[in-house]
Protein backbone atom coordinates (compact mmCIF):
# COMPACT_ATOMS: atom_id res chain seq x y z
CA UNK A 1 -1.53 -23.17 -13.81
CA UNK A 2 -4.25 -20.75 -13.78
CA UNK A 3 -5.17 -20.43 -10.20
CA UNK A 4 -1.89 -19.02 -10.09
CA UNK A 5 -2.31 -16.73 -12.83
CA UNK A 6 -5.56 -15.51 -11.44
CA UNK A 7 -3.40 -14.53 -7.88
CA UNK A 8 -0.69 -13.13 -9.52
CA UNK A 9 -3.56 -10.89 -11.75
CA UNK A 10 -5.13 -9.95 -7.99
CA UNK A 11 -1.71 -8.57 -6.89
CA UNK A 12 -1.35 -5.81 -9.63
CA UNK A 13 -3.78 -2.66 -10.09
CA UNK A 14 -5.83 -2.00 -13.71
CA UNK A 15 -2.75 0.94 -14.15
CA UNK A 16 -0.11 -2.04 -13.76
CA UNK A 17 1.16 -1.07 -10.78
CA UNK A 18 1.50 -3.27 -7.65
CA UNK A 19 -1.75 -3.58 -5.46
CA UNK A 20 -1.37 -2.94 -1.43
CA UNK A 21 -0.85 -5.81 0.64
CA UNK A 22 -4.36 -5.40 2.07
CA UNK A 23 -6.07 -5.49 -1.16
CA UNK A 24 -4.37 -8.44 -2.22
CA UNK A 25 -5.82 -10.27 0.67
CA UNK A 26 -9.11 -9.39 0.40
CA UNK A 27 -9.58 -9.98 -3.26
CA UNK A 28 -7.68 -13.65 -2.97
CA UNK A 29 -10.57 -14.09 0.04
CA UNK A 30 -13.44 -13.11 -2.74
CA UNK A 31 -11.81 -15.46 -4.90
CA UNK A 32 -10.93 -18.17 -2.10
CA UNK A 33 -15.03 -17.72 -1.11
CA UNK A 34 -15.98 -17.98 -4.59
CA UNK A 35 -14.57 -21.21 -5.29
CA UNK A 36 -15.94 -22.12 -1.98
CA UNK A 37 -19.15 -21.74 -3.14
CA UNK A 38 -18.70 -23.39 -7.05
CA UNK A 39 -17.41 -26.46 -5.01
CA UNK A 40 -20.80 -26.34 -2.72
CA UNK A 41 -23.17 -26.39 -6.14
CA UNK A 42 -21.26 -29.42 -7.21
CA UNK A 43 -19.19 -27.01 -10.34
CA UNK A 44 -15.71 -28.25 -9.09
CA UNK A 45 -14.71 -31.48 -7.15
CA UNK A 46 -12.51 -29.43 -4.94
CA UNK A 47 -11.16 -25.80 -4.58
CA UNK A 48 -7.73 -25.55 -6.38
CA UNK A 49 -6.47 -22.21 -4.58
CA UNK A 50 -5.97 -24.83 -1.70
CA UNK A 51 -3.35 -26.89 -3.74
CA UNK A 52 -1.51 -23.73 -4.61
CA UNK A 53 1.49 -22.17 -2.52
CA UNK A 54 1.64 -18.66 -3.14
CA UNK A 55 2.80 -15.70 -0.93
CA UNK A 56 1.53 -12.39 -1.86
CA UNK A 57 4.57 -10.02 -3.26
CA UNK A 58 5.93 -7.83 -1.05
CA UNK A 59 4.44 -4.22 -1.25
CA UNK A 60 5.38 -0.67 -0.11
CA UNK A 61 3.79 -0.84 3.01
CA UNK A 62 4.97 -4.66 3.61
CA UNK A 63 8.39 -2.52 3.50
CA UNK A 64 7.86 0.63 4.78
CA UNK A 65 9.66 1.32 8.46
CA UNK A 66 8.35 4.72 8.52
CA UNK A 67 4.58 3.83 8.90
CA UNK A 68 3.39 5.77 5.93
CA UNK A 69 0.65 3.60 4.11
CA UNK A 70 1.20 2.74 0.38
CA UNK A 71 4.45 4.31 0.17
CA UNK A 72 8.04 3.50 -0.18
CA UNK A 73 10.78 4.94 2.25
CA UNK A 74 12.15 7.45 -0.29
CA UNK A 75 8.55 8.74 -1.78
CA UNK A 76 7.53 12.20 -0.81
CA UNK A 77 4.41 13.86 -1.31
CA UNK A 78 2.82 17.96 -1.15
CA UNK A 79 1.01 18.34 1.71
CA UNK A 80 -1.57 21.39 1.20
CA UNK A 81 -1.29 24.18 3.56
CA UNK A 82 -3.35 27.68 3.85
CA UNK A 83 -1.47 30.67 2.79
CA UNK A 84 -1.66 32.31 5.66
CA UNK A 85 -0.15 29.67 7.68
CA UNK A 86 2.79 29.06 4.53
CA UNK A 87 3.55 32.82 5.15
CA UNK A 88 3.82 32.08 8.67
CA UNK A 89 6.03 29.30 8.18
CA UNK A 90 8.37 31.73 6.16
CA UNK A 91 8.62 34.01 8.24
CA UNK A 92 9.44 31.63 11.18
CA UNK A 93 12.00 30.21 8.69
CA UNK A 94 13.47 33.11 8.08
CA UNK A 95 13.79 34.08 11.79
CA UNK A 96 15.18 31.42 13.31
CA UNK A 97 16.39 28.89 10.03
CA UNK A 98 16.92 25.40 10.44
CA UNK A 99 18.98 24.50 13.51
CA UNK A 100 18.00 20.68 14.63
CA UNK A 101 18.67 18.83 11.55
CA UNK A 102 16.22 19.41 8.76
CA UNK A 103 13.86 20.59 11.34
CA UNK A 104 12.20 23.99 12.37
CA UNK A 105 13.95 25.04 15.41
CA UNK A 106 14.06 27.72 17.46
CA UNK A 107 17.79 29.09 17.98
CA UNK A 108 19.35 28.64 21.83
């Protein structure tokens, strides 16, 4: 069918890769809306996408526990810091290591 074609082409990105959950809603609105409007100028009898049971994949942040957006629990990512605070770090590191888990602690 291809109403169902068209929502399972709104669920992946132009790279291939699987669109966020929020961005799969609003673009199946647009489309929802659009066929709305070709039913109210008389172009269709009705609007297919209501005829059509389809639940949008499940995404990264559908899954994610953690509460970082758009990515899955084992992803990591840089995060930029100043030099002047990494040297800090380093030092603080070096000091007093990594007592609480894989947390910066200070010792006793």
């Amino acid at each position: 069918m291809l109403i169902r074609q068209a929502l399972d082409a709104l669920a992946v990105r132009l790279d291939g890769r699987l669109a966020a959950a929020k961005t799969i809603a609003r673009q199946r609105a647009i489309l929802h809306n659009a066929l709305e409007y070709a039913v109210e100028l008389a172009f269709l009898p009705e609007n297919p996408l209501t005829r059509v049971k389809w639940k949008t994949p499940k995404t990264a942040e559908s899954v994610d526990r953690r509460g970082l957006k758009h990515r899955t629990a084992d992803d990591t990512r840089p995060v930029p810091a100043r030099p002047e605070l990494v040297e800090i770090l380093r030092c603080h590191l070096g000091h007093f290591g990594m007592t609480c888990g894989t947390r910066p602690c200070r010792r006793g």
